[in-house]
Structures are given as structure tokens and as C-alpha cells.
PDB file of N, CA and C in Angstrom:
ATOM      1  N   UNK A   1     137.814  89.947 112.620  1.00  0.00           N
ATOM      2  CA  UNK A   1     137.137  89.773 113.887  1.00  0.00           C
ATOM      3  C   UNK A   1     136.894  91.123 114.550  1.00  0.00           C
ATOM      4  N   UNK A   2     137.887  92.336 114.204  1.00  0.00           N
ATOM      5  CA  UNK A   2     138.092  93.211 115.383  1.00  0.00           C
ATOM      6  C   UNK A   2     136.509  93.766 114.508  1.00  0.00           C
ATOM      7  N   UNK A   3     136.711  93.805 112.965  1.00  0.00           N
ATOM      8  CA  UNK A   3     135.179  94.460 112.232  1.00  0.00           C
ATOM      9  C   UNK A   3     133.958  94.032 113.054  1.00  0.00           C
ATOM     10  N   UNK A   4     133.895  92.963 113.145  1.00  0.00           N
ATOM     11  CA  UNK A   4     132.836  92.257 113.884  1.00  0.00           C
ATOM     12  C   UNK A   4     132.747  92.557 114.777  1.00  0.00           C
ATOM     13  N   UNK A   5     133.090  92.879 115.800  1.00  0.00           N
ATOM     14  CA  UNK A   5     133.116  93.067 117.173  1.00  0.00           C
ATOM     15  C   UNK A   5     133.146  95.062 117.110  1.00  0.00           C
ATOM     16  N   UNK A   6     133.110  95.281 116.582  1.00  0.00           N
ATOM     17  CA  UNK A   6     132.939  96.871 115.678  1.00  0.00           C
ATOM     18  C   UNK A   6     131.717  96.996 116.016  1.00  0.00           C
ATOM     19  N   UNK A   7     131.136  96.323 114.729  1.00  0.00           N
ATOM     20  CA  UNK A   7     129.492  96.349 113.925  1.00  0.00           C
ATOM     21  C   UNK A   7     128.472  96.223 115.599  1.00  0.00           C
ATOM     22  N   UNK A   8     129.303  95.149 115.730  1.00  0.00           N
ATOM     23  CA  UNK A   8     128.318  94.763 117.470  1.00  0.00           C
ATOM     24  C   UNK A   8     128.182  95.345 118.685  1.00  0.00           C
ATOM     25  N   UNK A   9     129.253  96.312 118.914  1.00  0.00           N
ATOM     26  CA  UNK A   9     128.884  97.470 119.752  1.00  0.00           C
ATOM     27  C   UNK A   9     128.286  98.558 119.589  1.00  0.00           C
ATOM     28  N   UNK A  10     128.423  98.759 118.067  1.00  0.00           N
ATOM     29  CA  UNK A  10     127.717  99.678 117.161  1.00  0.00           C
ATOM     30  C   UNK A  10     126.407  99.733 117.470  1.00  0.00           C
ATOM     31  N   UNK A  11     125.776  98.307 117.098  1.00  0.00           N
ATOM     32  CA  UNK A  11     124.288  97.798 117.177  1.00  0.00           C
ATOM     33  C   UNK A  11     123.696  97.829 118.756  1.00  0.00           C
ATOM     34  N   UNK A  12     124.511  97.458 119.103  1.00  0.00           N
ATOM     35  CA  UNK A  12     123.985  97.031 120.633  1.00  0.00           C
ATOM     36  C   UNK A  12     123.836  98.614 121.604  1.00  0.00           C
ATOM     37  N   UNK A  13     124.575  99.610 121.092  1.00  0.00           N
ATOM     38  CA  UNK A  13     124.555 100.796 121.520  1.00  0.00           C
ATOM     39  C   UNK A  13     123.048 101.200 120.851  1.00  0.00           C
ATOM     40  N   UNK A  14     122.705 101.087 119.821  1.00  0.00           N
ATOM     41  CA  UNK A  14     122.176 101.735 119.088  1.00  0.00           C
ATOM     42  C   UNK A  14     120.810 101.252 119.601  1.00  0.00           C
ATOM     43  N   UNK A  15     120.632  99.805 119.877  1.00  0.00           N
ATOM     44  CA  UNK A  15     119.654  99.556 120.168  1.00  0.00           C
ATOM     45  C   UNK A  15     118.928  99.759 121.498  1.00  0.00           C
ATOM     46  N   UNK A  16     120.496  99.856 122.695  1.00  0.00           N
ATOM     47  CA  UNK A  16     119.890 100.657 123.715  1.00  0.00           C
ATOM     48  C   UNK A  16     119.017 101.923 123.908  1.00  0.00           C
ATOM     49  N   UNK A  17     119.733 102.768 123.197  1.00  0.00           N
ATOM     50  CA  UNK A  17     118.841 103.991 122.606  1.00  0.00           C
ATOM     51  C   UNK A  17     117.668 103.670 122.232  1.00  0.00           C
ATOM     52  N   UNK A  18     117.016 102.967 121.644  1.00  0.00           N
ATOM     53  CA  UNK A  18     115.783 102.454 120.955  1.00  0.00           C
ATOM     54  C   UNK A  18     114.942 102.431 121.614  1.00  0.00           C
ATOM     55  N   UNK A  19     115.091 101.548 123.125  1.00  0.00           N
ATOM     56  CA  UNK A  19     114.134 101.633 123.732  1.00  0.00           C
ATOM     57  C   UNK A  19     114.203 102.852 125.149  1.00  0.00           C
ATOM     58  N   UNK A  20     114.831 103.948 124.971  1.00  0.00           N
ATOM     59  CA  UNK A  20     115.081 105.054 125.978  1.00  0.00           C
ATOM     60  C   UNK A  20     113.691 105.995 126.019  1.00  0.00           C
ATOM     61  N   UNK A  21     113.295 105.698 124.637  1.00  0.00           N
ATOM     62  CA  UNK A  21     111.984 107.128 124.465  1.00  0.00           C
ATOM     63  C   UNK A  21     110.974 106.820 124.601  1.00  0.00           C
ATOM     64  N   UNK A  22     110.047 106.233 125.503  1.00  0.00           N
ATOM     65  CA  UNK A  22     108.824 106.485 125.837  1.00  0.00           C
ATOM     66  C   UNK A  22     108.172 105.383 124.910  1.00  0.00           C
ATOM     67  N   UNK A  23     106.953 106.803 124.478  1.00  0.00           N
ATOM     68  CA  UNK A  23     105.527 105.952 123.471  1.00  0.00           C
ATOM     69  C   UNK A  23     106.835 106.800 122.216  1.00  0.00           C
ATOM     70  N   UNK A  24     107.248 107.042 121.571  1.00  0.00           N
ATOM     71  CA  UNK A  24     107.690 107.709 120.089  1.00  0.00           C
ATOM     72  C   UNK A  24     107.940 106.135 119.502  1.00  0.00           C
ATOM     73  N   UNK A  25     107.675 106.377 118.125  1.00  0.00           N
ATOM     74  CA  UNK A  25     108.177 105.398 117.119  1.00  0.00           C
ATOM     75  C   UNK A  25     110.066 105.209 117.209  1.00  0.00           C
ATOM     76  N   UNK A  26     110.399 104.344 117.202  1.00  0.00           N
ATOM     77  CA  UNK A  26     111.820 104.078 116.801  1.00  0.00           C
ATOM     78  C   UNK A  26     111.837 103.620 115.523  1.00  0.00           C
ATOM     79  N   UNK A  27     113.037 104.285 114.773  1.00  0.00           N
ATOM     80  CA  UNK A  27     113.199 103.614 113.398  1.00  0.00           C
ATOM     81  C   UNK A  27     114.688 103.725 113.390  1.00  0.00           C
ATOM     82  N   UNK A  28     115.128 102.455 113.075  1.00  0.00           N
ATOM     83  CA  UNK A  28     116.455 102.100 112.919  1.00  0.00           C
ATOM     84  C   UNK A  28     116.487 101.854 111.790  1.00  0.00           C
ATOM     85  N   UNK A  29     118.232 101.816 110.932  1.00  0.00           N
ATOM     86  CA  UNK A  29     118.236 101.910 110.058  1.00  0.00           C
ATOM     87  C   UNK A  29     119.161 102.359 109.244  1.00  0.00           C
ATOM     88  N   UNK A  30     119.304 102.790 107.521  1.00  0.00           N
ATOM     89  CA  UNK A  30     120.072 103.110 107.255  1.00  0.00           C
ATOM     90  C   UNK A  30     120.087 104.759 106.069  1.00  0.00           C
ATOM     91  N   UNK A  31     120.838 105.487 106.309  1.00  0.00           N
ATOM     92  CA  UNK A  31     119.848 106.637 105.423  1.00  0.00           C
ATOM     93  C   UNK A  31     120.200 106.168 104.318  1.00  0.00           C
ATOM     94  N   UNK A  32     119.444 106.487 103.157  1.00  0.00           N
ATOM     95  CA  UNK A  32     119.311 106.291 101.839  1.00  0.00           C
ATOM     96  C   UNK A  32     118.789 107.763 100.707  1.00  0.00           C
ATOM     97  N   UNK A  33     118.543 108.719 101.318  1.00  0.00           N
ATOM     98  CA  UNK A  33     118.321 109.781 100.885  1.00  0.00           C
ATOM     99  C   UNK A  33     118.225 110.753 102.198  1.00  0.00           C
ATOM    100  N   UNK A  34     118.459 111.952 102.094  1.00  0.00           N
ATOM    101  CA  UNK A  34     118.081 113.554 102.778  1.00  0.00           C
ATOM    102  C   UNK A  34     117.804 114.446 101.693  1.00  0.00           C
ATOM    103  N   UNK A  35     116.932 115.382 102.303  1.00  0.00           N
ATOM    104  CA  UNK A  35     116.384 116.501 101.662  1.00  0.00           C
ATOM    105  C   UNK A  35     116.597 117.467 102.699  1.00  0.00           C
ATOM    106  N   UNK A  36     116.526 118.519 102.482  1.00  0.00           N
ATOM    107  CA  UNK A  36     116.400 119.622 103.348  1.00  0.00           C
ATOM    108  C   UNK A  36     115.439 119.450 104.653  1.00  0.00           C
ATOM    109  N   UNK A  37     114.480 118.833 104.113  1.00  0.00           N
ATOM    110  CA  UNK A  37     113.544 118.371 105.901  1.00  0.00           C
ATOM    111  C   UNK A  37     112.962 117.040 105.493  1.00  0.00           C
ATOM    112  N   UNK A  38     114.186 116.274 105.079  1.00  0.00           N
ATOM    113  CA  UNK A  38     113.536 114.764 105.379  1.00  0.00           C
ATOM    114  C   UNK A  38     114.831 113.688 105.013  1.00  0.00           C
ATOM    115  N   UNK A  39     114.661 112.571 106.049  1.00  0.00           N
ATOM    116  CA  UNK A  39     115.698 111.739 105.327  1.00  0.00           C
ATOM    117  C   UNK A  39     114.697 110.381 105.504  1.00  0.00           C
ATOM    118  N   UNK A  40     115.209 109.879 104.615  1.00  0.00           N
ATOM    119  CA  UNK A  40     114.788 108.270 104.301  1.00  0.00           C
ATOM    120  C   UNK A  40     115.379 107.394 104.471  1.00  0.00           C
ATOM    121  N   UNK A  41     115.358 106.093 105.504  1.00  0.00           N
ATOM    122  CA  UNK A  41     115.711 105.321 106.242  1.00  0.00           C
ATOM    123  C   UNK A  41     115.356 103.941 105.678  1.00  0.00           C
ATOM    124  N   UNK A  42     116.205 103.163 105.262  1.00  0.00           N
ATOM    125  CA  UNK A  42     115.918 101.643 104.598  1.00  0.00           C
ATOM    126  C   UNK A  42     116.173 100.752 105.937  1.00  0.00           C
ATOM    127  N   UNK A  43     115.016 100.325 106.570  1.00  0.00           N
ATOM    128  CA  UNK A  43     115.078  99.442 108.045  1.00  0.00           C
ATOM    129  C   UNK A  43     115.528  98.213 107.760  1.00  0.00           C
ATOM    130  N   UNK A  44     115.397  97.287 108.628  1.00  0.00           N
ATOM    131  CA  UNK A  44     116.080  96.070 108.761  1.00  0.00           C
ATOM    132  C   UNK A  44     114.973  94.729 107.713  1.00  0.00           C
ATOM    133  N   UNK A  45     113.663  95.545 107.795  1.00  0.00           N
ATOM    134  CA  UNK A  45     113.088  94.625 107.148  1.00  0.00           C
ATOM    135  C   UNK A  45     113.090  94.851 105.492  1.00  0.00           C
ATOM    136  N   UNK A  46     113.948  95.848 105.238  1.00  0.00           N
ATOM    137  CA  UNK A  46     114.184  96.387 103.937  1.00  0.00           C
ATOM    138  C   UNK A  46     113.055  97.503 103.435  1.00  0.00           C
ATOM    139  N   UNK A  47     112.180  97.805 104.369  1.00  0.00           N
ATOM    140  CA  UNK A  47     111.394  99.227 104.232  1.00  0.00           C
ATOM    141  C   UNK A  47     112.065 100.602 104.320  1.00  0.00           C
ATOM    142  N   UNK A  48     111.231 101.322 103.739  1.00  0.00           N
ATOM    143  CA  UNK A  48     112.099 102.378 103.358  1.00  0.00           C
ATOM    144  C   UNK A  48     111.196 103.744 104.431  1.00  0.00           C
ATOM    145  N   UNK A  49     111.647 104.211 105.152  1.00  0.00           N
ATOM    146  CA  UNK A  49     110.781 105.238 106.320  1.00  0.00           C
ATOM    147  C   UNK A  49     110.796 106.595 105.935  1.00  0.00           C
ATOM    148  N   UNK A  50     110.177 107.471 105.464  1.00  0.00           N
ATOM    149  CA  UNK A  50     110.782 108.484 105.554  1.00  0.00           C
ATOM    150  C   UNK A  50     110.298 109.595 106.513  1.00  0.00           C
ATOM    151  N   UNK A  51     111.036 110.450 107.114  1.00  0.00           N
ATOM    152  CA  UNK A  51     110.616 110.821 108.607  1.00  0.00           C
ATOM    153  C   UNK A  51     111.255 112.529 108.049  1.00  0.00           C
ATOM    154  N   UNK A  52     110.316 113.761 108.874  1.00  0.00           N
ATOM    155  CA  UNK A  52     110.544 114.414 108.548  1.00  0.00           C
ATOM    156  C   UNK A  52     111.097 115.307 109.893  1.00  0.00           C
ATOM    157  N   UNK A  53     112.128 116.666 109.479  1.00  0.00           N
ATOM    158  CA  UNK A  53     113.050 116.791 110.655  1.00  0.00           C
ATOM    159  C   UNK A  53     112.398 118.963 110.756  1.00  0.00           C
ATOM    160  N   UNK A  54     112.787 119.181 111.731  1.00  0.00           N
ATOM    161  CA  UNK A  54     112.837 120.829 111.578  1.00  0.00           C
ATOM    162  C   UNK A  54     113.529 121.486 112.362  1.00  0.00           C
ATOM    163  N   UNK A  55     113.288 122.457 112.850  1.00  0.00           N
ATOM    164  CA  UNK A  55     114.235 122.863 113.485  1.00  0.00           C
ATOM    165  C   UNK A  55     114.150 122.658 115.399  1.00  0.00           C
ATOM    166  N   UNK A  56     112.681 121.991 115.256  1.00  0.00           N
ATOM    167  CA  UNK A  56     112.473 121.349 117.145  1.00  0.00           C
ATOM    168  C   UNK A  56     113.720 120.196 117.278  1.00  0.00           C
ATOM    169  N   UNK A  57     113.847 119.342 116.317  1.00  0.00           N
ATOM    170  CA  UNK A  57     114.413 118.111 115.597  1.00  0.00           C
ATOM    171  C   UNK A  57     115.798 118.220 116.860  1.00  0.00           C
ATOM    172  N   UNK A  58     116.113 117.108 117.677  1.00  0.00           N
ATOM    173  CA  UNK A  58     117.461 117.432 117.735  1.00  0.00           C
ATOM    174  C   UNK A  58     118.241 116.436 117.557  1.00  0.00           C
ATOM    175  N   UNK A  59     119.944 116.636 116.740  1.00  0.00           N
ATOM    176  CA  UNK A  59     120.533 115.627 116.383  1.00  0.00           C
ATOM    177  C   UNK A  59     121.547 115.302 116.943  1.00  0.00           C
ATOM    178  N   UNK A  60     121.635 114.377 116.935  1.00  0.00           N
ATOM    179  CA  UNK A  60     123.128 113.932 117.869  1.00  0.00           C
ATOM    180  C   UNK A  60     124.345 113.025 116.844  1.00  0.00           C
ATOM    181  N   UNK A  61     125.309 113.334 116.828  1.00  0.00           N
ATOM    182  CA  UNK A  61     126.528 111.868 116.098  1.00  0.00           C
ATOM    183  C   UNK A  61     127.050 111.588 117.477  1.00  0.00           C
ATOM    184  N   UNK A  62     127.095 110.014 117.296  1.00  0.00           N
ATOM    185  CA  UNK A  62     127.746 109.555 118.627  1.00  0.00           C
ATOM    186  C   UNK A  62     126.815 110.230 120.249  1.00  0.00           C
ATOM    187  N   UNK A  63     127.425 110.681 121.124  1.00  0.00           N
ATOM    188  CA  UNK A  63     127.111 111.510 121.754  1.00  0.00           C
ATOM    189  C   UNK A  63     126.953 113.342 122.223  1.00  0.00           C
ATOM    190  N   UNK A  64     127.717 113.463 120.639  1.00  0.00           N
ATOM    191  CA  UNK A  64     128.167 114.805 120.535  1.00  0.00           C
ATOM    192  C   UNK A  64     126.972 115.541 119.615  1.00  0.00           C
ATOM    193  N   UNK A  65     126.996 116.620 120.019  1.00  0.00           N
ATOM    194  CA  UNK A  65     125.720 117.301 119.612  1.00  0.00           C
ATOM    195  C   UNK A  65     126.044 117.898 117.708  1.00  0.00           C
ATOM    196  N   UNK A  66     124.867 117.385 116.691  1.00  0.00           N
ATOM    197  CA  UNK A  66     125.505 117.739 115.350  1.00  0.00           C
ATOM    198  C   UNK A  66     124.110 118.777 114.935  1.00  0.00           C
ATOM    199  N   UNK A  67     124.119 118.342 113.614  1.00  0.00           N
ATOM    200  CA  UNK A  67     123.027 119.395 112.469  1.00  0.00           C
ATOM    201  C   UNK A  67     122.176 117.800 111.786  1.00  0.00           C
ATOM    202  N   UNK A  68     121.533 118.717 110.757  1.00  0.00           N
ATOM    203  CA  UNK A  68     120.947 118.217 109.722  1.00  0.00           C
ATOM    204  C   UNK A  68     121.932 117.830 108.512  1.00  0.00           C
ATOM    205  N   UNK A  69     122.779 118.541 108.777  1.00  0.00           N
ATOM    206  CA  UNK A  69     124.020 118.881 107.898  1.00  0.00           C
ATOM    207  C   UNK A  69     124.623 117.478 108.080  1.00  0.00           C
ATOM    208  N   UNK A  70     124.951 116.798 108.945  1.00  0.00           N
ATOM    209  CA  UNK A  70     125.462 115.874 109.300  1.00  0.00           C
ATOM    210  C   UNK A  70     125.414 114.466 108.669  1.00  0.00           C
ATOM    211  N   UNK A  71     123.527 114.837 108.162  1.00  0.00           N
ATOM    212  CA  UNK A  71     123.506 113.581 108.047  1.00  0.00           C
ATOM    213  C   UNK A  71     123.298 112.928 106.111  1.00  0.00           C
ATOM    214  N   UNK A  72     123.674 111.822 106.158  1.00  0.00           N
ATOM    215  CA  UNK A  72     124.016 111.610 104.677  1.00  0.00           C
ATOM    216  C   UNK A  72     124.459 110.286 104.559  1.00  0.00           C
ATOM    217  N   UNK A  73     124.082 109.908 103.194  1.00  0.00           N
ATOM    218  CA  UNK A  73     123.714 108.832 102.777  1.00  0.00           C
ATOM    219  C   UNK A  73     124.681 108.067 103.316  1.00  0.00           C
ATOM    220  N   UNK A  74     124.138 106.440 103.858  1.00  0.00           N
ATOM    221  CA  UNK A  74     125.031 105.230 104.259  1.00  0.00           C
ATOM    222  C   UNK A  74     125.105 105.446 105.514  1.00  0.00           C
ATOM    223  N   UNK A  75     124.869 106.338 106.168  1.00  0.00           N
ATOM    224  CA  UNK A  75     125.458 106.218 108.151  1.00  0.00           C
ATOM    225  C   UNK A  75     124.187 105.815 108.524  1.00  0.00           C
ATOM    226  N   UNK A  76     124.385 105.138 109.494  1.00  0.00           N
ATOM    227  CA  UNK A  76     123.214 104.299 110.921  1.00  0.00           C
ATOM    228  C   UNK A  76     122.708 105.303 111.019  1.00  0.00           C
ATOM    229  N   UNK A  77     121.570 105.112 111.650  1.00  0.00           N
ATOM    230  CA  UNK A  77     120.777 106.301 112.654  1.00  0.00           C
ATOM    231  C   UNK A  77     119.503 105.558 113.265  1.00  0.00           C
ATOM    232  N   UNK A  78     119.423 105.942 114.762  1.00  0.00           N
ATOM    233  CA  UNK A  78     118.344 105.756 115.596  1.00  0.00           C
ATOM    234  C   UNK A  78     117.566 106.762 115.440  1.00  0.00           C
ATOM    235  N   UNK A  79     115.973 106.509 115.201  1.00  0.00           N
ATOM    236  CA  UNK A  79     115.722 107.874 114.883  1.00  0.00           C
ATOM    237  C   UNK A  79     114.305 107.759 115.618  1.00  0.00           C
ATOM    238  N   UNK A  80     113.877 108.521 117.092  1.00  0.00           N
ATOM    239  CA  UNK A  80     112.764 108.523 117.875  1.00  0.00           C
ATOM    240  C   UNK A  80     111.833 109.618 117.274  1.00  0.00           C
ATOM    241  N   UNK A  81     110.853 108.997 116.612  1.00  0.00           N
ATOM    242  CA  UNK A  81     109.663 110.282 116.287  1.00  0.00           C
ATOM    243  C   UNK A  81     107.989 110.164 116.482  1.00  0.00           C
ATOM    244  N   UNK A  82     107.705 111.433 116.177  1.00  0.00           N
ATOM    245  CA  UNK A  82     106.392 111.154 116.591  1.00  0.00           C
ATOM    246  C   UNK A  82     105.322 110.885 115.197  1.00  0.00           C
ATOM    247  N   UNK A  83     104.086 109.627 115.538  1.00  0.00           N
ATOM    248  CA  UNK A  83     103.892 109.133 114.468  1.00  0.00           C
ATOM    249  C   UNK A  83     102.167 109.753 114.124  1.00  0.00           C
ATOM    250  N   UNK A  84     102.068 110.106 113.166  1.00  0.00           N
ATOM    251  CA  UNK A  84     100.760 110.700 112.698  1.00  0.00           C
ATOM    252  C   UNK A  84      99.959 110.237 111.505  1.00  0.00           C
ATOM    253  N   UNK A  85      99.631 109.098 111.550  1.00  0.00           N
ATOM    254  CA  UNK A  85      98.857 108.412 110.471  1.00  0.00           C
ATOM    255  C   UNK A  85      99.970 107.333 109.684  1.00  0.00           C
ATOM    256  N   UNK A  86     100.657 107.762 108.735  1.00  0.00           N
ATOM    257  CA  UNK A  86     101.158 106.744 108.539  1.00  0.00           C
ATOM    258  C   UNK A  86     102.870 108.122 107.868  1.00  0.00           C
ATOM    259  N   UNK A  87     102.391 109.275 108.876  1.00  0.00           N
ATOM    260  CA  UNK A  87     103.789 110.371 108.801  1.00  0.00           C
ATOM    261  C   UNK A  87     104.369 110.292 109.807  1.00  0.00           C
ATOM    262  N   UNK A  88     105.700 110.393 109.739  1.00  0.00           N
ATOM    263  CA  UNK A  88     107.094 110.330 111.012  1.00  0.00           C
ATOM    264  C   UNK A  88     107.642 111.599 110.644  1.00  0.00           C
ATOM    265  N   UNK A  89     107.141 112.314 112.482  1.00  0.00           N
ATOM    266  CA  UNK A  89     108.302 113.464 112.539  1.00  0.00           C
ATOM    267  C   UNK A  89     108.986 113.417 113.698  1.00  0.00           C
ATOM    268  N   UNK A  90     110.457 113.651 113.071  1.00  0.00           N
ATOM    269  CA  UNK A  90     111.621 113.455 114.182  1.00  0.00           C
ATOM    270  C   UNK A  90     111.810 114.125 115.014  1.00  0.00           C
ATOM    271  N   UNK A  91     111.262 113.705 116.539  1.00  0.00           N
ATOM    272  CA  UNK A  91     111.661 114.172 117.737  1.00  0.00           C
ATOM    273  C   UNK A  91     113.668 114.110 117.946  1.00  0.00           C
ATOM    274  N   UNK A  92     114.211 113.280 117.749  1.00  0.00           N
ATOM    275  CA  UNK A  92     115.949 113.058 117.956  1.00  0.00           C
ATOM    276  C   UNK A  92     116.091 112.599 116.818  1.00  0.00           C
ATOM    277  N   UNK A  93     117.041 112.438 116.096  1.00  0.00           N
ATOM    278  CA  UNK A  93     118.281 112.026 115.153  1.00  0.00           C
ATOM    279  C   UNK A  93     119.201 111.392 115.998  1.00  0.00           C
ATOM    280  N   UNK A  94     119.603 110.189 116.314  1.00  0.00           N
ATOM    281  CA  UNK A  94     121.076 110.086 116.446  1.00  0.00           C
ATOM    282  C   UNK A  94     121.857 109.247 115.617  1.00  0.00           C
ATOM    283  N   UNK A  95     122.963 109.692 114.910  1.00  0.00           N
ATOM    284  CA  UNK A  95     123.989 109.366 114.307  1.00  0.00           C
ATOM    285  C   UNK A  95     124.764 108.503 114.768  1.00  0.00           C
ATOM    286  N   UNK A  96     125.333 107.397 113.945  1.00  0.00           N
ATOM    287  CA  UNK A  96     126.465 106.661 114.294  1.00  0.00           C
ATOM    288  C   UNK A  96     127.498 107.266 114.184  1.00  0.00           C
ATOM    289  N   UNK A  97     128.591 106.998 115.392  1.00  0.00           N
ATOM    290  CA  UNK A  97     129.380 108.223 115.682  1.00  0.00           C
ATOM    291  C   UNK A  97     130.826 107.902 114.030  1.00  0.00           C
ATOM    292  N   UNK A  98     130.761 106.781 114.326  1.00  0.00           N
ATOM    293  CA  UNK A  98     131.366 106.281 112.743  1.00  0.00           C
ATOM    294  C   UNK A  98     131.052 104.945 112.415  1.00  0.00           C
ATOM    295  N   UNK A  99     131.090 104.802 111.059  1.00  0.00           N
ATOM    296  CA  UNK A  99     130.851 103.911 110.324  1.00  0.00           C
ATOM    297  C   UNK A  99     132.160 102.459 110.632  1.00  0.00           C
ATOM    298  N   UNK A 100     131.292 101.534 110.717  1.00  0.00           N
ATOM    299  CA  UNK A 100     132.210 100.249 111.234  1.00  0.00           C
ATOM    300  C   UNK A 100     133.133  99.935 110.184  1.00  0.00           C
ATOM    301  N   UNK A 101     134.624  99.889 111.032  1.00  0.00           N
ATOM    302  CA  UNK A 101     135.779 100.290 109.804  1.00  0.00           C
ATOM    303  C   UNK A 101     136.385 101.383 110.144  1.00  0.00           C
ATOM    304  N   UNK A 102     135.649 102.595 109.463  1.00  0.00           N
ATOM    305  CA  UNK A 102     136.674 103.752 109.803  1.00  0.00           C
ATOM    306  C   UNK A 102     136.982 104.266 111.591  1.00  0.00           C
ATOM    307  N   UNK A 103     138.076 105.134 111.242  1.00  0.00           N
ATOM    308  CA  UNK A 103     138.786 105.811 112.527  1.00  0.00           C
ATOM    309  C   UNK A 103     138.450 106.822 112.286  1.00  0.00           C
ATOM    310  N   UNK A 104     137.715 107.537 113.278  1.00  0.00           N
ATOM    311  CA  UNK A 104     137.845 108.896 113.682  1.00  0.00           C
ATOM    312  C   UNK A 104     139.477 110.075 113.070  1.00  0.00           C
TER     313      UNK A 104
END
């Protein structure tokens, strides 16, 4: 139960964020690949996003300020970007501060 009730503050945080940014695309989700300036995001409808990051890019875990470095395969991420045909570049990154289950 306590997992459950984990996952659901997790989400419900995450989704607040979602709608904080304006006109930018939101893509929620899960990473499934990074590259040096791109990570790829498998969404809820099982699409796969891939959004590209640089150094304007800023990232957050939790509320604490991170990198690019940070981010890697299997963690959540809200990710607000700007959309250009059918390309996503990431205005914010934010990270799930941890994965539902583990302790800090």
C-alpha cells in the first residue's frame, strides 16, 4: 500500500508541473535512451518522444537543481519543450526525485 501511495504522489506532483508552462509541449514519461543531447521518452500512450537538450536546457531532480548527467534510463521525467514541426527541444528537464520504492 505504502508503494502505492508512493507512485501517487509521485504522479500527482509530476502532473502539477505539467500544466505550470504556458504554450510549451509537455511530455511525460519514461526515459528509455540518452545521448549526449537527447533523451527519449516512452509516454503513457506507449510513444516514444525524443526531445533534444543543450546547454539553455535546465534540469531539475526533485526540486534540486541537476545536469544532463543525471539523467538515465528508467527515471520519470516531466519534460516542458519547445515544439518545431514534429522536433522537441527542451526548455526544463525535471527528474523524479526517486524512483517509487527506493530511499534516498
Amino acid at each position: 500500500m505504502r508503494k502505492l501511495a508512493c507512485i501517487a504522489v509521485i504522479i500527482a506532483s509530476l502532473a502539477v508541473a505539467v500544466f505550470a508552462h504556458g504554450n510549451l509541449e509537455h511530455i511525460l514519461g519514461t526515459v528509455v535512451a540518452v545521448t549526449d543531447h537527447t533523451v527519449s521518452v516512452k509516454t503513457a500512450d506507449g510513444s516514444v518522444k525524443i526531445v533534444a537538450f543543450d546547454s539553455e536546457t535546465q534540469f531539475l531532480k526533485g526540486v534540486s537543481p541537476a545536469t544532463a548527467k543525471d539523467l538515465a534510463v528508467g527515471i520519470r521525467v516531466v519534460i516542458h519543450a519547445h515544439k518545431n514541426g514534429e522536433k522537441f527541444h527542451a526548455a526544463e528537464i525535471k527528474m523524479a526525485a526517486a524512483a517509487a520504492g527506493q530511499h534516498p
